[in-house]
C-alpha atoms as a PDB file:
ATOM      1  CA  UNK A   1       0.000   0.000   0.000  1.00  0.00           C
ATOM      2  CA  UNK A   2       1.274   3.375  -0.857  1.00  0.00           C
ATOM      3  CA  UNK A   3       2.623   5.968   1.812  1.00  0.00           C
ATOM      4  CA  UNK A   4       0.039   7.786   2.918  1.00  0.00           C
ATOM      5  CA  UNK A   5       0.520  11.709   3.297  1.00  0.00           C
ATOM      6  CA  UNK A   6      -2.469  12.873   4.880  1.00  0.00           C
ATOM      7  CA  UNK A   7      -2.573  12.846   8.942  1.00  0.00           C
ATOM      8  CA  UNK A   8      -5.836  11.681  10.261  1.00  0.00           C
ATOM      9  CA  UNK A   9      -6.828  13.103  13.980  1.00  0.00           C
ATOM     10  CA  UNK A  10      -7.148   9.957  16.033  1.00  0.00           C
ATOM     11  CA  UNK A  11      -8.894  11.699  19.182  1.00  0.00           C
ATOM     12  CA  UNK A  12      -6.249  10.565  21.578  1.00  0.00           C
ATOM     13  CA  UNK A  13      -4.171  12.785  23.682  1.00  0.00           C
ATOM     14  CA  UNK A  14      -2.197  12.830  26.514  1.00  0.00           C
ATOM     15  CA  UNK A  15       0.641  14.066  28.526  1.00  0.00           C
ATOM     16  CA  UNK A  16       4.009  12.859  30.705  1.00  0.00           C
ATOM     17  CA  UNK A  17       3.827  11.709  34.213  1.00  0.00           C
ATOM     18  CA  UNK A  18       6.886  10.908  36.108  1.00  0.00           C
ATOM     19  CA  UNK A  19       8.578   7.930  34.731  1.00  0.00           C
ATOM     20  CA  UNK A  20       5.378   7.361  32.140  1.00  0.00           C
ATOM     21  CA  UNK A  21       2.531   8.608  29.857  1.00  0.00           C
ATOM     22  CA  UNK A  22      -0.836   8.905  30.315  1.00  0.00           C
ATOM     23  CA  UNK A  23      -3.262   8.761  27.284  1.00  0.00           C
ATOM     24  CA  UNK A  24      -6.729   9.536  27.102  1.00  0.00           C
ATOM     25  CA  UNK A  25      -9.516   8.719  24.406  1.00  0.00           C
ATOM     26  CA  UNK A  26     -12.742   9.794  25.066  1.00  0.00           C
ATOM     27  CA  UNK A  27     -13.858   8.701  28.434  1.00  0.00           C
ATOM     28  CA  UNK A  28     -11.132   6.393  29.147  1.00  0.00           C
ATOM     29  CA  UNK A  29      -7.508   6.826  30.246  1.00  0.00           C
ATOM     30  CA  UNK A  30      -4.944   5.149  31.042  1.00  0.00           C
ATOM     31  CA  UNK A  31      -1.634   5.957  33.190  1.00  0.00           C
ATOM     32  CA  UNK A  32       1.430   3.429  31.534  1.00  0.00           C
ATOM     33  CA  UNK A  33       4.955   4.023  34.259  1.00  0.00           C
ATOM     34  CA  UNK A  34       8.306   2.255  34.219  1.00  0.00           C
ATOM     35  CA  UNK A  35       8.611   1.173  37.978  1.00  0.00           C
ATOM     36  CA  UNK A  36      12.107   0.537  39.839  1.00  0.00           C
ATOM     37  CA  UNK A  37      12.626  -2.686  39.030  1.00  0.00           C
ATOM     38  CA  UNK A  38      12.210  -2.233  35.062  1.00  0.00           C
ATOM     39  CA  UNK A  39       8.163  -3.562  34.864  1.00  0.00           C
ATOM     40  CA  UNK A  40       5.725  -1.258  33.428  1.00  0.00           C
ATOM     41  CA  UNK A  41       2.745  -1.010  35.772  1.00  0.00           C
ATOM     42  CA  UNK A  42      -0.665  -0.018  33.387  1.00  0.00           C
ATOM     43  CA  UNK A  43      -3.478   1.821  34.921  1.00  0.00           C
ATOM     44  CA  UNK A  44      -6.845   2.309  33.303  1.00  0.00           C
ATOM     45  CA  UNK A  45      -9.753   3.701  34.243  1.00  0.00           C
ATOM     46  CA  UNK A  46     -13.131   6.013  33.274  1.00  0.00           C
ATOM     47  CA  UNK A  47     -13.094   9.932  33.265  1.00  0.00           C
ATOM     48  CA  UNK A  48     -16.072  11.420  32.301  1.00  0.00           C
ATOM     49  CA  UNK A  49     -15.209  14.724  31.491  1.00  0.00           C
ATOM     50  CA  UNK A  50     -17.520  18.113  32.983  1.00  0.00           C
ATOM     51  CA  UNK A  51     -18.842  19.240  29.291  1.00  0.00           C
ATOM     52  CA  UNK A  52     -19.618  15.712  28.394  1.00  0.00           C
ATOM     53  CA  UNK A  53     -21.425  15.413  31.709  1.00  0.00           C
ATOM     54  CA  UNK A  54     -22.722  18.829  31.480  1.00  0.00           C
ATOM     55  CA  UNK A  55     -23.968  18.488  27.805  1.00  0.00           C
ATOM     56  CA  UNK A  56     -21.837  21.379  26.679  1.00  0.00           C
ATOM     57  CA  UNK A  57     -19.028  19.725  24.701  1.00  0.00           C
ATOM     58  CA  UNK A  58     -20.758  20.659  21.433  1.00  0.00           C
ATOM     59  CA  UNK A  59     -20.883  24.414  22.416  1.00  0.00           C
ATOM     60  CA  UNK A  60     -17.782  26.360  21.225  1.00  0.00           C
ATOM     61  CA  UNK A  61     -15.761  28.564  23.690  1.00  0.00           C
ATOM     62  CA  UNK A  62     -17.919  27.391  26.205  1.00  0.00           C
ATOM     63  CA  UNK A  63     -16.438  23.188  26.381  1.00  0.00           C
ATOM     64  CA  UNK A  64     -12.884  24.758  26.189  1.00  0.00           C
ATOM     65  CA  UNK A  65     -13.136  26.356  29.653  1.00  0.00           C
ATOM     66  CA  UNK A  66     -14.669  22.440  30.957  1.00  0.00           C
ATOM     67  CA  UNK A  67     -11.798  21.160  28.829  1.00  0.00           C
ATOM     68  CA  UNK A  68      -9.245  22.943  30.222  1.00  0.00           C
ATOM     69  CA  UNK A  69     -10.146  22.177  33.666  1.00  0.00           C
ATOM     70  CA  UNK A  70     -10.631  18.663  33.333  1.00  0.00           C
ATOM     71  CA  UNK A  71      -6.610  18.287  32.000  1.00  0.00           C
ATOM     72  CA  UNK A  72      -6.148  20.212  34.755  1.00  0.00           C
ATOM     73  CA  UNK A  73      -7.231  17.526  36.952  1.00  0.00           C
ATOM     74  CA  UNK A  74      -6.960  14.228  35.015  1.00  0.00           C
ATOM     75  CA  UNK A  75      -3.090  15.588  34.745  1.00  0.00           C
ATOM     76  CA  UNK A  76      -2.523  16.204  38.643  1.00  0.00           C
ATOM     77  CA  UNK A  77      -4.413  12.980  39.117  1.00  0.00           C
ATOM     78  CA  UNK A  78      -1.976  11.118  36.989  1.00  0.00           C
ATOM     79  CA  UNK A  79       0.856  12.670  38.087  1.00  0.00           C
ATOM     80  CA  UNK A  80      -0.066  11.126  41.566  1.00  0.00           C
ATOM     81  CA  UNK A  81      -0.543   8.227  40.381  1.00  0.00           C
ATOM     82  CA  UNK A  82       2.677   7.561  38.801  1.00  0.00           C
ATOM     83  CA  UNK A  83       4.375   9.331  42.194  1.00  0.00           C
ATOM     84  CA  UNK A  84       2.978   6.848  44.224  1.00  0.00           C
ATOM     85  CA  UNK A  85       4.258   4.026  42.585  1.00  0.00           C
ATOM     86  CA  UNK A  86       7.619   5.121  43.851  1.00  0.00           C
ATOM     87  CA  UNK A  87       6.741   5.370  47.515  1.00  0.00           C
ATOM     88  CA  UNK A  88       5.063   1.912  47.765  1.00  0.00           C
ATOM     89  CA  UNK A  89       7.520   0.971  50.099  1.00  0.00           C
ATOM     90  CA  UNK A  90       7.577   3.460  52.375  1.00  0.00           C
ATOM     91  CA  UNK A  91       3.755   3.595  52.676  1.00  0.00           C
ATOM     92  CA  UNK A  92       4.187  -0.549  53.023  1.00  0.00           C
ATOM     93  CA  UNK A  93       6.373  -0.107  55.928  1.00  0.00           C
ATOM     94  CA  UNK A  94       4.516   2.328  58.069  1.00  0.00           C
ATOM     95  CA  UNK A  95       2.720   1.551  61.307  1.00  0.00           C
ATOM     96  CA  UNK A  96      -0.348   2.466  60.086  1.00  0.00           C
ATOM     97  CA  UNK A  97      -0.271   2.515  56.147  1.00  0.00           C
ATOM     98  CA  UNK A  98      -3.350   4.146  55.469  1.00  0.00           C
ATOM     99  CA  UNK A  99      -2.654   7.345  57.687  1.00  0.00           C
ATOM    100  CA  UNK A 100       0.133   7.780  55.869  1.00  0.00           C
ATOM    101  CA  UNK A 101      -1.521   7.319  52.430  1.00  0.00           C
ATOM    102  CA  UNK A 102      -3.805  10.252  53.315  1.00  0.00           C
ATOM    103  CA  UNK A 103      -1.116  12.211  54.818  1.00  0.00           C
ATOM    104  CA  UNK A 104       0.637  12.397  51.036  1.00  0.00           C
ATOM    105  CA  UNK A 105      -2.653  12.678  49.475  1.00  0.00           C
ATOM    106  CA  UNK A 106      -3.461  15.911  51.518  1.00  0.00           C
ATOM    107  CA  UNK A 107      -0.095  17.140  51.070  1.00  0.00           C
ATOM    108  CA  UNK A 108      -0.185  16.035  47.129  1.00  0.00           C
ATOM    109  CA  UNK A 109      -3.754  18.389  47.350  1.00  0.00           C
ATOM    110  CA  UNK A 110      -1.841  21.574  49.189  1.00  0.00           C
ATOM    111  CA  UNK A 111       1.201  21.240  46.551  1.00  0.00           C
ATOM    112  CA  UNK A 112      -1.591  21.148  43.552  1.00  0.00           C
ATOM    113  CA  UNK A 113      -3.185  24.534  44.757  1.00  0.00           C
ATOM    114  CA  UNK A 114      -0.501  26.361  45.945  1.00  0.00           C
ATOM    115  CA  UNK A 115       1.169  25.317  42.396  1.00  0.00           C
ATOM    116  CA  UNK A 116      -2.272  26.648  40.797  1.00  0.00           C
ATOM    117  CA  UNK A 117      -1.764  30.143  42.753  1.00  0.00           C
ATOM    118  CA  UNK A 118       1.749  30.119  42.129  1.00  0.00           C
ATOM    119  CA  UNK A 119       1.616  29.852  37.968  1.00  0.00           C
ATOM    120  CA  UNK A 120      -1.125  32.414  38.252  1.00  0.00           C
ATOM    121  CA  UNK A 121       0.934  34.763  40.296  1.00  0.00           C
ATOM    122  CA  UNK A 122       4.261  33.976  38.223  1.00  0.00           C
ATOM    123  CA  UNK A 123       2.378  34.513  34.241  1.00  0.00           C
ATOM    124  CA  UNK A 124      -0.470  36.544  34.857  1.00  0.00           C
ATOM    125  CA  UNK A 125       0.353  38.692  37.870  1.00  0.00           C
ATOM    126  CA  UNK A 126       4.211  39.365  37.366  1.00  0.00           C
ATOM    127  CA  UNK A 127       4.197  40.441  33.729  1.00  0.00           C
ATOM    128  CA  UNK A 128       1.330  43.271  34.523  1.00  0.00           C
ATOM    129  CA  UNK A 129       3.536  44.480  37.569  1.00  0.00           C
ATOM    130  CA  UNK A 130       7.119  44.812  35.398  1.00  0.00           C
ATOM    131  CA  UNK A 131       5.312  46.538  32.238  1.00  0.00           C
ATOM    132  CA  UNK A 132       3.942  48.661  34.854  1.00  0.00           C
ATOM    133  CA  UNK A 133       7.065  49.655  35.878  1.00  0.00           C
ATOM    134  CA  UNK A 134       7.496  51.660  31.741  1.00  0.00           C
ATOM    135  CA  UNK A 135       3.603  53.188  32.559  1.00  0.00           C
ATOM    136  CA  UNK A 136       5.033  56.520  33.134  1.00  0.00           C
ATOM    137  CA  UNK A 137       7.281  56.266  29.711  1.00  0.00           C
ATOM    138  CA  UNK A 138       4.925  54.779  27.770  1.00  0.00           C
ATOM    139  CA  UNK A 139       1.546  56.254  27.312  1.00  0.00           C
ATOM    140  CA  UNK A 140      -0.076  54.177  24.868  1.00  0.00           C
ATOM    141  CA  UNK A 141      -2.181  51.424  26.293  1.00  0.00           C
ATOM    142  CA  UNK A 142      -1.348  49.229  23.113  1.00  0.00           C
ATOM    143  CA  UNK A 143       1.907  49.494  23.743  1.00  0.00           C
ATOM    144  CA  UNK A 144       1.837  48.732  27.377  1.00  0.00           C
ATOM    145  CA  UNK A 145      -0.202  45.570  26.805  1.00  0.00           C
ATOM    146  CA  UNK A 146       2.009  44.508  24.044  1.00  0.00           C
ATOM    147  CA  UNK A 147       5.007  44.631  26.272  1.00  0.00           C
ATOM    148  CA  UNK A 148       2.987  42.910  29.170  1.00  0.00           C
ATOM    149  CA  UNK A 149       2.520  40.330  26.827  1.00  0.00           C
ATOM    150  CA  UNK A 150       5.512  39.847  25.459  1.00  0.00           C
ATOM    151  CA  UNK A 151       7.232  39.820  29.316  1.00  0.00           C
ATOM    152  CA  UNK A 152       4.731  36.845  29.740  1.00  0.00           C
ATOM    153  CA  UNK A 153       5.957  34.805  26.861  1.00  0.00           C
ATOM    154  CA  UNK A 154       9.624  35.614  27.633  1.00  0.00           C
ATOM    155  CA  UNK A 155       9.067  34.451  31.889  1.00  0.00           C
ATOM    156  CA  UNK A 156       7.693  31.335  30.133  1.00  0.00           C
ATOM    157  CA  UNK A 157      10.564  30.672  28.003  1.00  0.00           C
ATOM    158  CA  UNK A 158      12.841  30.966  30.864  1.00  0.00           C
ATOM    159  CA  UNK A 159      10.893  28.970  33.572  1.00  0.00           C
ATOM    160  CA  UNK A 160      11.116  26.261  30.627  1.00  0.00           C
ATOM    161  CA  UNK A 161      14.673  26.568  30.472  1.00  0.00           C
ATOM    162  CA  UNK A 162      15.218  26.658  34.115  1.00  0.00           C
ATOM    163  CA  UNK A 163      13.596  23.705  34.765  1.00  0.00           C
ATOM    164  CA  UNK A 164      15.392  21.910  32.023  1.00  0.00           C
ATOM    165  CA  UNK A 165      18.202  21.766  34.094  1.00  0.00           C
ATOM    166  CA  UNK A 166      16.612  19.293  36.564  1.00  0.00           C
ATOM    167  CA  UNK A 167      17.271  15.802  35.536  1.00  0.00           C
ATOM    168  CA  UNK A 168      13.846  14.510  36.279  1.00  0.00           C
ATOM    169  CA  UNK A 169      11.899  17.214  34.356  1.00  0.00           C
ATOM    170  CA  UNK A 170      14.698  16.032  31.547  1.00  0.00           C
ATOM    171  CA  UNK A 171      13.231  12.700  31.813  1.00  0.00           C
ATOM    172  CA  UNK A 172       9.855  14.245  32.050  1.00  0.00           C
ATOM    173  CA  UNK A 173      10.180  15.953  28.637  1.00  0.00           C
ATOM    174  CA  UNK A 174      11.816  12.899  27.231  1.00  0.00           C
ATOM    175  CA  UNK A 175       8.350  10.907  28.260  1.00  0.00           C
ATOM    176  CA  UNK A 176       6.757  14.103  26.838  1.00  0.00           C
ATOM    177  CA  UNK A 177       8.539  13.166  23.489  1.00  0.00           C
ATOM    178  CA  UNK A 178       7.346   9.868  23.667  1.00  0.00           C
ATOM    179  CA  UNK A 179       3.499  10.413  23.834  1.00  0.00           C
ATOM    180  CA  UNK A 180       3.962  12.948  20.917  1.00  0.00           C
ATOM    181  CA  UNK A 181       5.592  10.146  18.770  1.00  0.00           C
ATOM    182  CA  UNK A 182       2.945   7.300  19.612  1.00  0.00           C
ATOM    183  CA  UNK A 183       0.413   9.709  18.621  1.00  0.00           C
ATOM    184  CA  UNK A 184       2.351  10.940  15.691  1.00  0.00           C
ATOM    185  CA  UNK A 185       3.035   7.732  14.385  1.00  0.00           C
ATOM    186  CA  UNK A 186      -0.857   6.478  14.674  1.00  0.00           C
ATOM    187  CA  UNK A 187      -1.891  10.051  12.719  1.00  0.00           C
ATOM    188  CA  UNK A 188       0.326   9.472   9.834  1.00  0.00           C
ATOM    189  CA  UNK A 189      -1.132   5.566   9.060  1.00  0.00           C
ATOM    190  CA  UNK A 190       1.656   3.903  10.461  1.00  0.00           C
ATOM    191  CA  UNK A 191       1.495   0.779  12.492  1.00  0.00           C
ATOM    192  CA  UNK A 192       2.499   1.337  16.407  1.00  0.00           C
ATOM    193  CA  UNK A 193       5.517  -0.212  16.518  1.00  0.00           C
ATOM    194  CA  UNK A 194       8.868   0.703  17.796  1.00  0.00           C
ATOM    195  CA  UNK A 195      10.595   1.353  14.309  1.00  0.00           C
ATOM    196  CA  UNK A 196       7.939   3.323  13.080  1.00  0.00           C
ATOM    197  CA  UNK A 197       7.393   5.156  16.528  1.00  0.00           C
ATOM    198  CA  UNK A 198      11.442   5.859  16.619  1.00  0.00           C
ATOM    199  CA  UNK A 199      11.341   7.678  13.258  1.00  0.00           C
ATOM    200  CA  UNK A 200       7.940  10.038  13.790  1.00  0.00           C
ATOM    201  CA  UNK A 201       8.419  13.410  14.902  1.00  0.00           C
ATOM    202  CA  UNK A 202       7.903  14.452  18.636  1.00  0.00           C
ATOM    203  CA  UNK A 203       6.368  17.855  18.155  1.00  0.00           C
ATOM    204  CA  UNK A 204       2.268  17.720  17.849  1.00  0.00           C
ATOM    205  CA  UNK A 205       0.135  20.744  17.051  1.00  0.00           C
ATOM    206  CA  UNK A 206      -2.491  19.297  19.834  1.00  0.00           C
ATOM    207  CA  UNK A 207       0.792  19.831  22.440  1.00  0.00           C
ATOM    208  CA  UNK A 208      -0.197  21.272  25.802  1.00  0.00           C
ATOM    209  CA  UNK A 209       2.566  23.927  25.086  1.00  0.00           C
ATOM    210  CA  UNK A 210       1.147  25.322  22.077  1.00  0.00           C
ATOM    211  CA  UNK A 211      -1.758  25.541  24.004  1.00  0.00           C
ATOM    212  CA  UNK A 212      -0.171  27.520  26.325  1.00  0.00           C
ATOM    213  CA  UNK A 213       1.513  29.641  23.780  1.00  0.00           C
ATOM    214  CA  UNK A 214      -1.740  30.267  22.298  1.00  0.00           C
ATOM    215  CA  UNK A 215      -3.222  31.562  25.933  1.00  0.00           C
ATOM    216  CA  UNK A 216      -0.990  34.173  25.996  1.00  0.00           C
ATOM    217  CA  UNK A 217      -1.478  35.158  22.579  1.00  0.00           C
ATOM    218  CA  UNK A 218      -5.350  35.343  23.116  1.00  0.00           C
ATOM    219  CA  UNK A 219      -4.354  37.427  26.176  1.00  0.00           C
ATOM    220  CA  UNK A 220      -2.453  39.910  24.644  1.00  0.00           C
ATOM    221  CA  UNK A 221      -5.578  40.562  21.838  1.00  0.00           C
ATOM    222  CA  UNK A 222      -8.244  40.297  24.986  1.00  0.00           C
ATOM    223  CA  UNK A 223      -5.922  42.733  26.879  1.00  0.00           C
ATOM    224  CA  UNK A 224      -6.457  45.582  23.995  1.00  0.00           C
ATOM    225  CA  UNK A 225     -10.093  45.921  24.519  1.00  0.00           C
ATOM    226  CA  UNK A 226      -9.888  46.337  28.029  1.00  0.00           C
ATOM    227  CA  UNK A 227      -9.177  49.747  29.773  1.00  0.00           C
ATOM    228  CA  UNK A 228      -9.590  50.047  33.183  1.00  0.00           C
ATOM    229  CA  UNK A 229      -8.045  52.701  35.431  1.00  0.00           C
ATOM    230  CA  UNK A 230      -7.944  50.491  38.701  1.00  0.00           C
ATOM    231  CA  UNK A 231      -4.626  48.490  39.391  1.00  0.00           C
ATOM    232  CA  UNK A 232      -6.573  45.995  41.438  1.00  0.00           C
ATOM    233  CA  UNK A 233      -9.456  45.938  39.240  1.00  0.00           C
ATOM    234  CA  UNK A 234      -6.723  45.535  36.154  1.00  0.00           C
ATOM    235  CA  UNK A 235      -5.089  42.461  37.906  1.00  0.00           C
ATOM    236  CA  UNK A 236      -8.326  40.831  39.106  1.00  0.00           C
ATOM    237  CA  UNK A 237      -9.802  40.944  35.005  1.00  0.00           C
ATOM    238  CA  UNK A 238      -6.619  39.439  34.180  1.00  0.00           C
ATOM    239  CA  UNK A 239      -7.393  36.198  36.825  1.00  0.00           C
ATOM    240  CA  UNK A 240     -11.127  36.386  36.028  1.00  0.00           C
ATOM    241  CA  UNK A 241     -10.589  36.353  32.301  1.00  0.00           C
ATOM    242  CA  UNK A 242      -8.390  32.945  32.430  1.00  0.00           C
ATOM    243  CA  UNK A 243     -11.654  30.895  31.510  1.00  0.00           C
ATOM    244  CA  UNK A 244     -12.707  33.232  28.575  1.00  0.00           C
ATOM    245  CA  UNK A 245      -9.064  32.807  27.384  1.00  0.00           C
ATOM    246  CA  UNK A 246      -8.416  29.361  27.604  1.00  0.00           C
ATOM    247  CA  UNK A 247     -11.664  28.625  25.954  1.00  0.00           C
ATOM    248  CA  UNK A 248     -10.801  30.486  23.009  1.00  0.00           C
ATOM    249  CA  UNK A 249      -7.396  28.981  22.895  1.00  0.00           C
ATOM    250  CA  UNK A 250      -9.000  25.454  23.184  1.00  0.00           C
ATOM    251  CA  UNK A 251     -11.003  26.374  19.787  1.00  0.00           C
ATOM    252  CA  UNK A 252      -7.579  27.736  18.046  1.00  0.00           C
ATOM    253  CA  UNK A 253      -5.799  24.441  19.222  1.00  0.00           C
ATOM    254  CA  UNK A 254      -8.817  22.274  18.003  1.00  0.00           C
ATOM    255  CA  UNK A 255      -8.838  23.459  14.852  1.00  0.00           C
ATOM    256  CA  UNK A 256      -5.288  23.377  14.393  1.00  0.00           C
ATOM    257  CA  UNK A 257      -5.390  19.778  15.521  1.00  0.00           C
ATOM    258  CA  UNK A 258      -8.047  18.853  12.590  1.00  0.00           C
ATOM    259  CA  UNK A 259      -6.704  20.943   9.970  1.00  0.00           C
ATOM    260  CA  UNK A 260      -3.227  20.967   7.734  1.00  0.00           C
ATOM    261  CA  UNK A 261      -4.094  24.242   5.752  1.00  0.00           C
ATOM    262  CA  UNK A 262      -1.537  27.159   5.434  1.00  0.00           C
ATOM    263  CA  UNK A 263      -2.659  29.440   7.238  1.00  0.00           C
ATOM    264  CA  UNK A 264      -3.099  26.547  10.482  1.00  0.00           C
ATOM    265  CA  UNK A 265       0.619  25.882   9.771  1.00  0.00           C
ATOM    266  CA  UNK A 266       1.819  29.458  10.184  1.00  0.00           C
ATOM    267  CA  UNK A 267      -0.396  29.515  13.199  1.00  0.00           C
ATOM    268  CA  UNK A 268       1.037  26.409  14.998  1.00  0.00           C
ATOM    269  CA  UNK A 269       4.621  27.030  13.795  1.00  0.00           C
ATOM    270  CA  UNK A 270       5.451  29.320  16.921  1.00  0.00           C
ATOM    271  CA  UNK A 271       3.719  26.323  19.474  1.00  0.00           C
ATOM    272  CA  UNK A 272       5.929  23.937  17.696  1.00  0.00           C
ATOM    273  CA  UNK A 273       9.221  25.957  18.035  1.00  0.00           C
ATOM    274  CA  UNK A 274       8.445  25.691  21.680  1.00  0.00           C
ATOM    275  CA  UNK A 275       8.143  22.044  21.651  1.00  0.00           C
ATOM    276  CA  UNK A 276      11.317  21.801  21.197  1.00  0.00           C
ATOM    277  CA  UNK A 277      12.189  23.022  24.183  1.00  0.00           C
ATOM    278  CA  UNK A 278       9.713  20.712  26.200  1.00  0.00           C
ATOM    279  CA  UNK A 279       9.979  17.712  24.075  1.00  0.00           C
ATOM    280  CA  UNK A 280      12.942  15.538  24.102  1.00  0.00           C
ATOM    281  CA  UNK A 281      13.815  12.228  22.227  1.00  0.00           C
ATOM    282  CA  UNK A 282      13.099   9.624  24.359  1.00  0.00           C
ATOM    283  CA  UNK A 283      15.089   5.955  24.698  1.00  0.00           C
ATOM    284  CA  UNK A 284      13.417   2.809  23.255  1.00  0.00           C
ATOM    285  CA  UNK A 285      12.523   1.993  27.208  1.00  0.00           C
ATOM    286  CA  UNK A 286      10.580   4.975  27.046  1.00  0.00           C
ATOM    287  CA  UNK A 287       9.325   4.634  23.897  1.00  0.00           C
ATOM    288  CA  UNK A 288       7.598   1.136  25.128  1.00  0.00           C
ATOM    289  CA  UNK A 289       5.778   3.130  27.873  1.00  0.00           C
ATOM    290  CA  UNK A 290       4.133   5.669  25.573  1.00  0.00           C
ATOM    291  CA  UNK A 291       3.051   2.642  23.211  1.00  0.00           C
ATOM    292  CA  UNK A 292       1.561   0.475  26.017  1.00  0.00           C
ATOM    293  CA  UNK A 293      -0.602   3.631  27.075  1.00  0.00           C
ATOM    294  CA  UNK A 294      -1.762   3.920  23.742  1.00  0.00           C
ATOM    295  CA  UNK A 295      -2.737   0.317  23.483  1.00  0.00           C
ATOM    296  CA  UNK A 296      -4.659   0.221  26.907  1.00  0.00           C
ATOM    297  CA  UNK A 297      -7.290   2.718  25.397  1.00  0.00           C
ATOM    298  CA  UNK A 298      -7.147   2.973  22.054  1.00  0.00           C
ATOM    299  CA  UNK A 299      -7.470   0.271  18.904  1.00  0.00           C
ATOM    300  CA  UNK A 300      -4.463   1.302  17.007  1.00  0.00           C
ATOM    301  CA  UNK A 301      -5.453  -1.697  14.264  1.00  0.00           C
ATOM    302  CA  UNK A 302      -9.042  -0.711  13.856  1.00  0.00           C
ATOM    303  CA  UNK A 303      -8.573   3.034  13.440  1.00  0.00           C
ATOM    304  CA  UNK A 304      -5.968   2.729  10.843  1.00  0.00           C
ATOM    305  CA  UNK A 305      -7.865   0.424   8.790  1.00  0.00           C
ATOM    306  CA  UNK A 306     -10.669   2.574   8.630  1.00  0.00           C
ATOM    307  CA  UNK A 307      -8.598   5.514   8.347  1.00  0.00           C
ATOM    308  CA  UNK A 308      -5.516   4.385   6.121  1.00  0.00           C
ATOM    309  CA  UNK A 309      -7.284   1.413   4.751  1.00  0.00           C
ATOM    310  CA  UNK A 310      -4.825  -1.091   6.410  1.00  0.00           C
ATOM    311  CA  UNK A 311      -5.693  -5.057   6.473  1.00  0.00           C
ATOM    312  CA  UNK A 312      -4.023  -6.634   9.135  1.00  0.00           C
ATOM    313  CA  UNK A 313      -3.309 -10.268   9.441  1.00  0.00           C
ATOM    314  CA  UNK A 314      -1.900 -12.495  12.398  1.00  0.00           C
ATOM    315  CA  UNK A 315      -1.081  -9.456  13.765  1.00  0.00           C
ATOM    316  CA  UNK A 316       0.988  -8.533  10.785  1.00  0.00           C
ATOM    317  CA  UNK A 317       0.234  -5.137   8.205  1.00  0.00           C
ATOM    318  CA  UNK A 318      -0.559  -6.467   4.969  1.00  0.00           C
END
């Protein structure tokens, strides 16, 4: 059968948890980690997400908000689980195991908010207070909100190249890497196997990142239409918009995700310069991981024969 050039969305997505990759189709996901001693430990289970539950996931602008929230928690819910996998044995070994199981859930809950309020005060609140500091050179409120905007995407860059100097968010990245080429490698009507997985790319237009990237580009548009003379009142819009922003970056991201016009190209070409920052090539090891998420939710076979018109036999592409 002849190469096929056309990428076809597959409706899985996912993101890196410590030592794994979590994938999610529709309303199941599945957590896939590399413990200690070399097994990979597979976790599935349902998440029904709030604008499917809601009935809202067919509304536009609206579902991105529900969206957004729900990675928001499937990902810190992941993340846990993968964590705990690597403090079995000191939870096994306690005098009273289940006290201590709570006791790093609640403090697992206090590092996810203060995390929350933290990001918030670092991208949102931090770039309005240093552009501030030019208010009384610059008098055009254009210009100040281009600036604030492009003080947010420059803290980003460096937080991302900060934390690239830890080892394990080196790893993480490199797990990042791997979910993008599973996915990759499914979209582009090639059988999921470790050849084909090795040579796909590891930057996706779906990416988190680009998502990101695209939040504070939505920002900086949003921020021209608003003109307040209050400093609180400024700093509060700018937390109270994050829901009207993120679901219009979810619609930008969704689109770029199910389209591979021009124009959605130029768009996504910034989002996929930053993958390179938080993407990494990942070993065969980790490679494995990413495929054996994929495989706990998602029918690889049956989506690229209906897709890419594949017959498979014994387990073998035709």
């Amino acid at each position: 059968m002849g190469k096929k050039k056309i990428n076809h969305y597959s409706g899985i997505g996912g993101q890196a948890v410590l030592e794994g990759v979590m994938m999610r189709n529709k309303d199941m996901y599945s957590v896939a980690v590399r413990k200690e001693n070399g097994e990979i430990a597979v976790e599935t289970d349902h998440y029904l997400g709030k604008a499917e539950s809601l009935g809202l996931s067919h509304i536009p602008f609206i579902r991105g908000v529900f969206v957004f929230w729900d990675s928001l928690v499937l990902g810190m819910k992941s993340l846990n689980y993968s964590a705990s996998l690597f403090g079995q044995e000191e939870i096994a070994a306690a005098k009273d195991p289940i006290a201590e199981e709570g006791k790093e859930k609640f403090a697992m809950a206090l590092t996810t908010a203060f995390s929350f309020i933290l990001a918030i005060g670092i991208f949102m609140v931090l770039p309005y207070y240093l552009s501030s500091i030019f208010e009384s050179h610059i008098r055009n409120h254009s210009l100040m909100v281009l600036l604030e905007g492009i003080l947010r995407i420059l803290i980003f860059i460096i937080y991302i190249l900060l934390i690239s100097c830890m080892k394990d968010i080196r790893r993480l990245f490199r797990y990042h890497g791997a979910e993008h080429k599973c996915i990759n490698c499914l979209e582009s009507g090639k059988p999921l196997t470790l050849e084909n997985v090795k040579a796909s790319t590891r930057l996706h237009k779906r990416c988190g990142s680009s998502f990101l990237l695209f939040v504070m580009f939505v920002s900086i548009i949003l921020f021209f239409f608003i003109r307040v003379e209050s400093i609180p009142l400024r700093i509060l819009l700018r937390i109270a918009l994050i829901p009207v922003i993120a679901g219009i970056s979810y619609e930008i991201i969704r689109l770029a995700g199910r389209s591979n016009n021009i124009f959605i190209k130029i768009l996504s070409a910034p989002g996929l310069c930053l993958q390179m920052l938080t993407t990494k090539e990942p070993d065969d090891e980790m490679i494995e991981v990413g495929m054996k998420s994929v495989e706990a939710v998602f029918d690889w076979k049956e989506f690229l024969a209906d897709s890419f018109g594949y017959k498979f036999e014994d387990n073998t592409a035709e």
